[in-house]
N, C-alpha and C. Protein backbone atom coordinates (compact mmCIF):
# COMPACT_ATOMS: atom_id res chain seq x y z
N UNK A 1 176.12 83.97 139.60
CA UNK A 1 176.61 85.07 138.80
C UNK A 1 177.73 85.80 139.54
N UNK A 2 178.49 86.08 138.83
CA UNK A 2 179.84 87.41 139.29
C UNK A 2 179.35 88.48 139.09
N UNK A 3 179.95 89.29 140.01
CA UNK A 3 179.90 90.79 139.31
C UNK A 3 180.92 91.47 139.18
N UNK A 4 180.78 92.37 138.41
CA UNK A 4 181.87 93.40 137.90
C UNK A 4 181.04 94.64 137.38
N UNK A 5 182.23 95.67 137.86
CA UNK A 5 182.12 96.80 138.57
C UNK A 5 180.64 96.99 138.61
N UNK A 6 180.20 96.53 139.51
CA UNK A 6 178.59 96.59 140.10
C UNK A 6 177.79 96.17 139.08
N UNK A 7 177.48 95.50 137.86
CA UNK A 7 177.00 94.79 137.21
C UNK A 7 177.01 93.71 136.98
N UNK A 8 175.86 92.84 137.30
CA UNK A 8 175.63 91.39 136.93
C UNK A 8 175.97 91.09 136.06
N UNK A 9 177.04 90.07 135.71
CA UNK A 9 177.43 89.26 135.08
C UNK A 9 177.01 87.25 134.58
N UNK A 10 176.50 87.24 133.34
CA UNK A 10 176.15 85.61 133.66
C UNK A 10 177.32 85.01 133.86
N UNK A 11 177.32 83.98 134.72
CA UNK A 11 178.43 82.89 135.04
C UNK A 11 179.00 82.77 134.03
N UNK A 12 178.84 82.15 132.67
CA UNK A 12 179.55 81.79 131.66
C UNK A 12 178.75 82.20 130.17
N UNK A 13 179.41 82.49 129.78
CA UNK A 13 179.45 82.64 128.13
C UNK A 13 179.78 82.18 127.17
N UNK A 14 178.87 81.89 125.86
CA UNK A 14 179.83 80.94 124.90
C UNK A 14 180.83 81.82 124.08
N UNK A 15 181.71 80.64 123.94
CA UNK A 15 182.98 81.10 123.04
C UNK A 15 182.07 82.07 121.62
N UNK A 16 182.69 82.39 121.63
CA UNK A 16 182.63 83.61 119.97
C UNK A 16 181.64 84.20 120.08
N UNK A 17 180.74 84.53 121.59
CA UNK A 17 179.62 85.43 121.20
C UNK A 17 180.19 86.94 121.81
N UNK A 18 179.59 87.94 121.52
CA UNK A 18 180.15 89.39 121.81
C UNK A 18 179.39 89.66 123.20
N UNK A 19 180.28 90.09 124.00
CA UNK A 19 179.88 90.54 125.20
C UNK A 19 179.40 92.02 125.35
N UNK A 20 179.65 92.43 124.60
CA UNK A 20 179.71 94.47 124.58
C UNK A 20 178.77 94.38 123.34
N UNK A 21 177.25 94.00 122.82
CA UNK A 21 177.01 94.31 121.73
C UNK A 21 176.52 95.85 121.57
N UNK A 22 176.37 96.64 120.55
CA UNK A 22 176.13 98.16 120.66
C UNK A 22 177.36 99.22 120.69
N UNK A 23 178.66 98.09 120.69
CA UNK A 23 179.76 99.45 120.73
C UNK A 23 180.19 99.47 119.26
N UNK A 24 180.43 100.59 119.23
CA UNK A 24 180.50 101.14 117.34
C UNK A 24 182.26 100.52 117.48
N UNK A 25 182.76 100.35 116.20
CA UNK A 25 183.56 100.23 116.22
C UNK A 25 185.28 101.45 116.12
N UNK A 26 185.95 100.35 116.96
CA UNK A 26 187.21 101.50 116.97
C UNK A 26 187.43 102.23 116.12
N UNK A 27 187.77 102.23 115.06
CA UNK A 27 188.02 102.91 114.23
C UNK A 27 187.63 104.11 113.90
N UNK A 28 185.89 103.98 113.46
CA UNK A 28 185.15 105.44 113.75
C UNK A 28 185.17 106.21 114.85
N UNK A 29 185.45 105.61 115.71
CA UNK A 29 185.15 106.74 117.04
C UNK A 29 187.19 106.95 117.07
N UNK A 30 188.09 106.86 116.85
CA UNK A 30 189.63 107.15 116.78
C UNK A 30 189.60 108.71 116.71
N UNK A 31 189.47 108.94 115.42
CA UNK A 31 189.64 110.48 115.29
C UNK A 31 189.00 111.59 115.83
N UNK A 32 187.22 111.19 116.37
CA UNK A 32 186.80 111.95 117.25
C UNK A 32 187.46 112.32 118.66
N UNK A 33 188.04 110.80 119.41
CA UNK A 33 188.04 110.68 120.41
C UNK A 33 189.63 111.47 120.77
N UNK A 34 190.42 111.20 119.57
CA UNK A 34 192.06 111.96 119.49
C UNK A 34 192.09 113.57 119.60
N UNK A 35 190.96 114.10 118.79
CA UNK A 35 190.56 115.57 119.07
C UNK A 35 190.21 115.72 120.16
N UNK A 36 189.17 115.03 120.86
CA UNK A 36 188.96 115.30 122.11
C UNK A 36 189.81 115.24 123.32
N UNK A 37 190.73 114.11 123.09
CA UNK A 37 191.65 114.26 124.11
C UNK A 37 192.63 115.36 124.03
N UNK A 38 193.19 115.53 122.32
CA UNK A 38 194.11 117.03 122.60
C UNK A 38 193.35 118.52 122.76
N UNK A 39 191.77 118.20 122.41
CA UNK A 39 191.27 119.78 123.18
C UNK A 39 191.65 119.68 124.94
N UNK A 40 191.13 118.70 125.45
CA UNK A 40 191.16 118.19 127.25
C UNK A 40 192.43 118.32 127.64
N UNK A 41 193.86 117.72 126.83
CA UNK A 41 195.19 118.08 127.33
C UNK A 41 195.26 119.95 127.26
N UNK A 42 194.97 120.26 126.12
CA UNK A 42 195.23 121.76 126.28
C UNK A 42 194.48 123.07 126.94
N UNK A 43 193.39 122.31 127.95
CA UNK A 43 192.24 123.18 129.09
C UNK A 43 192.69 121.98 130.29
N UNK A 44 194.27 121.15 130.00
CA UNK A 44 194.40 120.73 131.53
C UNK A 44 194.68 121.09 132.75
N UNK A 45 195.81 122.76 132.22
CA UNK A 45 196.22 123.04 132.91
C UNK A 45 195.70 124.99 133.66
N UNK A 46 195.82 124.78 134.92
CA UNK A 46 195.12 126.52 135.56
C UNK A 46 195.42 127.47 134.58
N UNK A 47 196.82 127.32 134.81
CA UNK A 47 197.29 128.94 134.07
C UNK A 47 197.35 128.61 132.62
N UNK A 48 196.75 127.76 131.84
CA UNK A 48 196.42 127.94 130.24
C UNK A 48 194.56 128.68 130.48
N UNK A 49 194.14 127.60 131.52
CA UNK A 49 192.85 128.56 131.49
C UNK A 49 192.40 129.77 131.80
N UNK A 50 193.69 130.16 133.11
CA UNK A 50 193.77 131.75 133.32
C UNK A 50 193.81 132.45 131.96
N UNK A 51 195.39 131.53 131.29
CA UNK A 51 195.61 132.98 130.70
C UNK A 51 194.29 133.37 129.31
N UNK A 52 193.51 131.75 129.09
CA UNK A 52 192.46 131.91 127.87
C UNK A 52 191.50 133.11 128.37
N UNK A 53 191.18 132.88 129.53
CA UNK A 53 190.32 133.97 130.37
C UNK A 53 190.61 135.60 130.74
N UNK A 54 191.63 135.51 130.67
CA UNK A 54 192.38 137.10 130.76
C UNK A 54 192.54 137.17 129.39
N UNK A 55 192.68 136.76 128.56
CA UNK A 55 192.97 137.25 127.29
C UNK A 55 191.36 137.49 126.42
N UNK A 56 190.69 136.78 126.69
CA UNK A 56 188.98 136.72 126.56
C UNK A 56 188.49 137.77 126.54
N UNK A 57 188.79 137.95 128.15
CA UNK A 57 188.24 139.34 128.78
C UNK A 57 188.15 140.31 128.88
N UNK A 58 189.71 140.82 127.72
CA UNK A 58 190.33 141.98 127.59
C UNK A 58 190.01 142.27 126.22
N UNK A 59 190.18 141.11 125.23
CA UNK A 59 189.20 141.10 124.15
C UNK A 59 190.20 142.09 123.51
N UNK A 60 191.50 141.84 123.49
CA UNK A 60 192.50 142.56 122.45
C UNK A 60 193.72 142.23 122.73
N UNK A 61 194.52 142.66 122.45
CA UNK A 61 196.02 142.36 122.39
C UNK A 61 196.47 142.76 123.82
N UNK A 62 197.33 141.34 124.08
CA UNK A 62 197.44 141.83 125.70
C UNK A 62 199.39 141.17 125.92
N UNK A 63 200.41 142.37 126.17
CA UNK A 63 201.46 141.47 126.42
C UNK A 63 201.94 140.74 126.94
N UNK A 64 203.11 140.39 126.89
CA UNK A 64 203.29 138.94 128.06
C UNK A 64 203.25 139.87 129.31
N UNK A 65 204.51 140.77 129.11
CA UNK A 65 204.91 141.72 130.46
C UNK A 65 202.96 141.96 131.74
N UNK A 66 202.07 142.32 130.72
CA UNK A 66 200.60 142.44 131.88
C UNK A 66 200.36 141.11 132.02
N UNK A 67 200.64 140.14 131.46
CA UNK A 67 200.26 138.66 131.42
C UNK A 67 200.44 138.38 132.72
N UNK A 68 202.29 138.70 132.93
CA UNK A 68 203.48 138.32 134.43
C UNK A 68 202.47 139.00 135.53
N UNK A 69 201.82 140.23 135.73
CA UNK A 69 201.34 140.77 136.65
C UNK A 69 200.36 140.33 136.74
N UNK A 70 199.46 139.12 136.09
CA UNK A 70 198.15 139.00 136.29
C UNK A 70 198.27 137.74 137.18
N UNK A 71 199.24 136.95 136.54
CA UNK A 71 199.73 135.89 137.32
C UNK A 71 200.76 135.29 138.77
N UNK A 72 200.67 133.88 139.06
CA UNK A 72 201.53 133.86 140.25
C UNK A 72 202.74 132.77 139.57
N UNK A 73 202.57 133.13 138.31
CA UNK A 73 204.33 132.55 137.63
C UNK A 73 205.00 133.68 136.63
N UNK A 74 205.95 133.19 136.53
CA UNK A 74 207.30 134.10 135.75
C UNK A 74 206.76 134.16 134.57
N UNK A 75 207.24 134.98 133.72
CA UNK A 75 207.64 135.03 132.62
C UNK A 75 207.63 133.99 131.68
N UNK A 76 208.47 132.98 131.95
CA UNK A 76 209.32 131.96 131.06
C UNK A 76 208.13 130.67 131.14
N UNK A 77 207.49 130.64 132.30
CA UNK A 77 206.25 129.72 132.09
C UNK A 77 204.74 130.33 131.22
N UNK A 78 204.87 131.48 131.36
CA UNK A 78 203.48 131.82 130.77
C UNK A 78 203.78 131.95 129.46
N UNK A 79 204.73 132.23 128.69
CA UNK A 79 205.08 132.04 127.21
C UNK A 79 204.73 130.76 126.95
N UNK A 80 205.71 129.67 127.87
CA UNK A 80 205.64 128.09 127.85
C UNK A 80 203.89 127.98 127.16
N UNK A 81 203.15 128.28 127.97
CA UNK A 81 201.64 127.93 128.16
C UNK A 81 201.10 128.69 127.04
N UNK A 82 201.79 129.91 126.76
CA UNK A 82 201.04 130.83 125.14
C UNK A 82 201.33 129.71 124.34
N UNK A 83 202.75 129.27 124.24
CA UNK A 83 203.27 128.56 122.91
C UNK A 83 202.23 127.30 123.11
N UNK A 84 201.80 126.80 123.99
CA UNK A 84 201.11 125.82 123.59
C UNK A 84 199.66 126.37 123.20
N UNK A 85 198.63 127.13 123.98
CA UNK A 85 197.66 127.56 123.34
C UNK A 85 197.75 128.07 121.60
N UNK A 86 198.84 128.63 121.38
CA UNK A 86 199.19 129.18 120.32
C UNK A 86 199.49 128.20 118.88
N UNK A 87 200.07 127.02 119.55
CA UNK A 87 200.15 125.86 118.64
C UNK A 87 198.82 125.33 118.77
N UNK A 88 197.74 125.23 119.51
CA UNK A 88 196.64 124.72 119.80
C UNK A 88 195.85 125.41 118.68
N UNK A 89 195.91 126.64 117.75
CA UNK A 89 195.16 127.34 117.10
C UNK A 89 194.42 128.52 118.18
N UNK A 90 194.33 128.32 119.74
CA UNK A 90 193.55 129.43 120.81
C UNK A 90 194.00 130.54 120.47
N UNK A 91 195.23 130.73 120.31
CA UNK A 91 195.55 132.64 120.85
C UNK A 91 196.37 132.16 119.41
N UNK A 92 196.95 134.04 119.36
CA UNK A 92 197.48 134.41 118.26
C UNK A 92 198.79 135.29 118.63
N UNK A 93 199.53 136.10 117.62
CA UNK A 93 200.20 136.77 118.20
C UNK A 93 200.30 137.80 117.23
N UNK A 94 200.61 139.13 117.42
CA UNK A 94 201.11 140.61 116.66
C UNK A 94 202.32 141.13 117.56
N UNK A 95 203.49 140.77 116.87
CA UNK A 95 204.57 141.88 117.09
C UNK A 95 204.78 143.05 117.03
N UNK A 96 205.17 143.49 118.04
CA UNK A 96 205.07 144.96 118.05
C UNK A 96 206.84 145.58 118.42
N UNK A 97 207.61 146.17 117.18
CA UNK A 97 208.94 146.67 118.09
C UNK A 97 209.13 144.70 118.90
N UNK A 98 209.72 145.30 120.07
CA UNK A 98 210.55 144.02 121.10
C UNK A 98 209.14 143.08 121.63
N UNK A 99 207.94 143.73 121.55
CA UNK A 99 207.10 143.16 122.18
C UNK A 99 206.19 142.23 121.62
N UNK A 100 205.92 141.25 122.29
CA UNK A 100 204.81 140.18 121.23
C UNK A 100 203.55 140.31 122.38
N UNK A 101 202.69 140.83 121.42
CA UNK A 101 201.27 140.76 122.15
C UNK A 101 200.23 139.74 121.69
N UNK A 102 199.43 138.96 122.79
CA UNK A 102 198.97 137.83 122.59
C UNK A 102 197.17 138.28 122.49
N UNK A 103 196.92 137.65 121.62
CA UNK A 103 195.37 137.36 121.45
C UNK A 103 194.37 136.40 121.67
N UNK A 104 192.93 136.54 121.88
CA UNK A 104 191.95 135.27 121.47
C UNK A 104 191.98 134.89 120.22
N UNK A 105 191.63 134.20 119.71
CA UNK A 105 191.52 133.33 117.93
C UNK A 105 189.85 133.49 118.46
N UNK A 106 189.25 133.67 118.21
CA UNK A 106 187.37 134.13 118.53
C UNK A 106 186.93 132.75 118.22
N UNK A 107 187.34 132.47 116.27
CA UNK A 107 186.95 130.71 115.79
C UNK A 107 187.13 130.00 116.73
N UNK A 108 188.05 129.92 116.76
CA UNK A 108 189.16 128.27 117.33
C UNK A 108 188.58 128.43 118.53
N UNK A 109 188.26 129.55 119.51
CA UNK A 109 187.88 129.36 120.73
C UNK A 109 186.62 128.65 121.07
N UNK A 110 185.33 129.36 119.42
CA UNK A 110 183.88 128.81 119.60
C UNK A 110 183.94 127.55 118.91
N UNK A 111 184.63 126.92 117.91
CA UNK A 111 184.81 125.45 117.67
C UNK A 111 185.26 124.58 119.00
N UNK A 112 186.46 124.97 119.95
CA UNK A 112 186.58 124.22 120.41
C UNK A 112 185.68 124.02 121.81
N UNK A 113 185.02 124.95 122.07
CA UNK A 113 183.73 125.08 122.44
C UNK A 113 182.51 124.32 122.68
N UNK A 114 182.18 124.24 121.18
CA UNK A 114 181.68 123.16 120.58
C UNK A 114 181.62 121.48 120.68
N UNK A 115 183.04 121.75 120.44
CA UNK A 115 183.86 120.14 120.25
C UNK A 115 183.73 119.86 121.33
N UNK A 116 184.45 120.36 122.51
CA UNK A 116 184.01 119.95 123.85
C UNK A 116 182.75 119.73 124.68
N UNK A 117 181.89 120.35 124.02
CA UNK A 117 180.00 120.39 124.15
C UNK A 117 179.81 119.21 123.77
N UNK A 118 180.11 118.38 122.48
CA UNK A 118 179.91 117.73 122.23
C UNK A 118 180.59 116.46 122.84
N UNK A 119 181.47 116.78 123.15
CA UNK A 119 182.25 115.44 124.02
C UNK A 119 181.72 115.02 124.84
N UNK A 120 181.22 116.03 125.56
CA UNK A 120 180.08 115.91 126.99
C UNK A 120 179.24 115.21 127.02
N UNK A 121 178.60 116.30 126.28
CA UNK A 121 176.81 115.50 125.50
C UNK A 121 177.28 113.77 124.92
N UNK A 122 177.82 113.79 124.10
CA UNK A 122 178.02 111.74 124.06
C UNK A 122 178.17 110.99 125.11
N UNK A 123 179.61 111.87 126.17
CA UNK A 123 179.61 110.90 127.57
C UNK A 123 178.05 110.91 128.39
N UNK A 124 177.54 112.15 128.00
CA UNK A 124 176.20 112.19 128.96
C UNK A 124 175.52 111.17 128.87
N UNK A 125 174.67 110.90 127.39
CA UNK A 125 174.11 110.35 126.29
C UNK A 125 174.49 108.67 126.11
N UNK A 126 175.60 108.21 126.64
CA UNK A 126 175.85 106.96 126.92
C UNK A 126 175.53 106.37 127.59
N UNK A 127 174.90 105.05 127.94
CA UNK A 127 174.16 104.63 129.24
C UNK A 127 175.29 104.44 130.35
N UNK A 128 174.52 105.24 131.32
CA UNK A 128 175.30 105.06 132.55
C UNK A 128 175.93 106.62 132.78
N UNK A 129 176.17 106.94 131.45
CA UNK A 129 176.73 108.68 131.43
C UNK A 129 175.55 109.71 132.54
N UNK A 130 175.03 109.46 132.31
CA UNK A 130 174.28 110.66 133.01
C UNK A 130 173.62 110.02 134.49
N UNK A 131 174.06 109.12 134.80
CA UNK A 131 173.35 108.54 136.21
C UNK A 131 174.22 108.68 137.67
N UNK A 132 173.49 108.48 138.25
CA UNK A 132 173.91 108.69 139.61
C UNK A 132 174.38 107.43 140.52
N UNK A 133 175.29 107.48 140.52
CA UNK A 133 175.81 106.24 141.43
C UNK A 133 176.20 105.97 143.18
């Protein structure tokens, strides 16, 4: 027998039988797995999770200008990182006069919450997911 990645393998196999039986097919798992990766791209980065967390915490409208002082980047990146939470459905915004003050979205925060709970729980829940190697 061979092995691969630390699992016994039989020497040979016949043509046309399935090696992986038990995996659902692509298709159904596509659209779960596409949400999950763009919740995971948009909690990839520190200062999107800073700023979800300072904005959480304050639990109201908070501007960019206290945003700059909370942080160890400019200006022009922490908008960068609103506009993406902001396209993400996370935060929100109310103009005020010159100033745009940024919010939690409360939903979008406990769905994606969720969604990510659940991402977990399947990788857990998969054999091999939850073991110790």
């Amino acid at each position: 027998m061979t092995r691969t990645l630390g699992r016994p393998q039989p020497a040979e196999r016949r043509r046309g039988t399935r090696c992986c039986e038990g995996v659902a097919p692509r298709e159904a798992l596509d659209e779960a797995l596409e949400r999950a990766a763009a919740d995971f791209d948009v909690l990839a980065h520190p200062v999107r999770l800073r700023l979800l967390e300072i904005l959480a915490r304050r639990g109201g409208e908070v501007c960019v200008c206290d945003l700059e002082h909370a942080l160890p980047v400019k200006q022009p990146t922490i908008s960068h990182h609103l506009r993406l939470l902001r396209q993400a459905g996370l935060v929100d915004t109310a103009r005020k006069g010159l100033f745009a003050y940024y919010y939690v979205e409360p939903a979008a925060l406990a769905a994606l919450r969720a969604r990510v709970g659940q991402a977990l729980e399947a990788l857990a829940a998969a054999p091999g997911g939850g073991s110790e190697r």
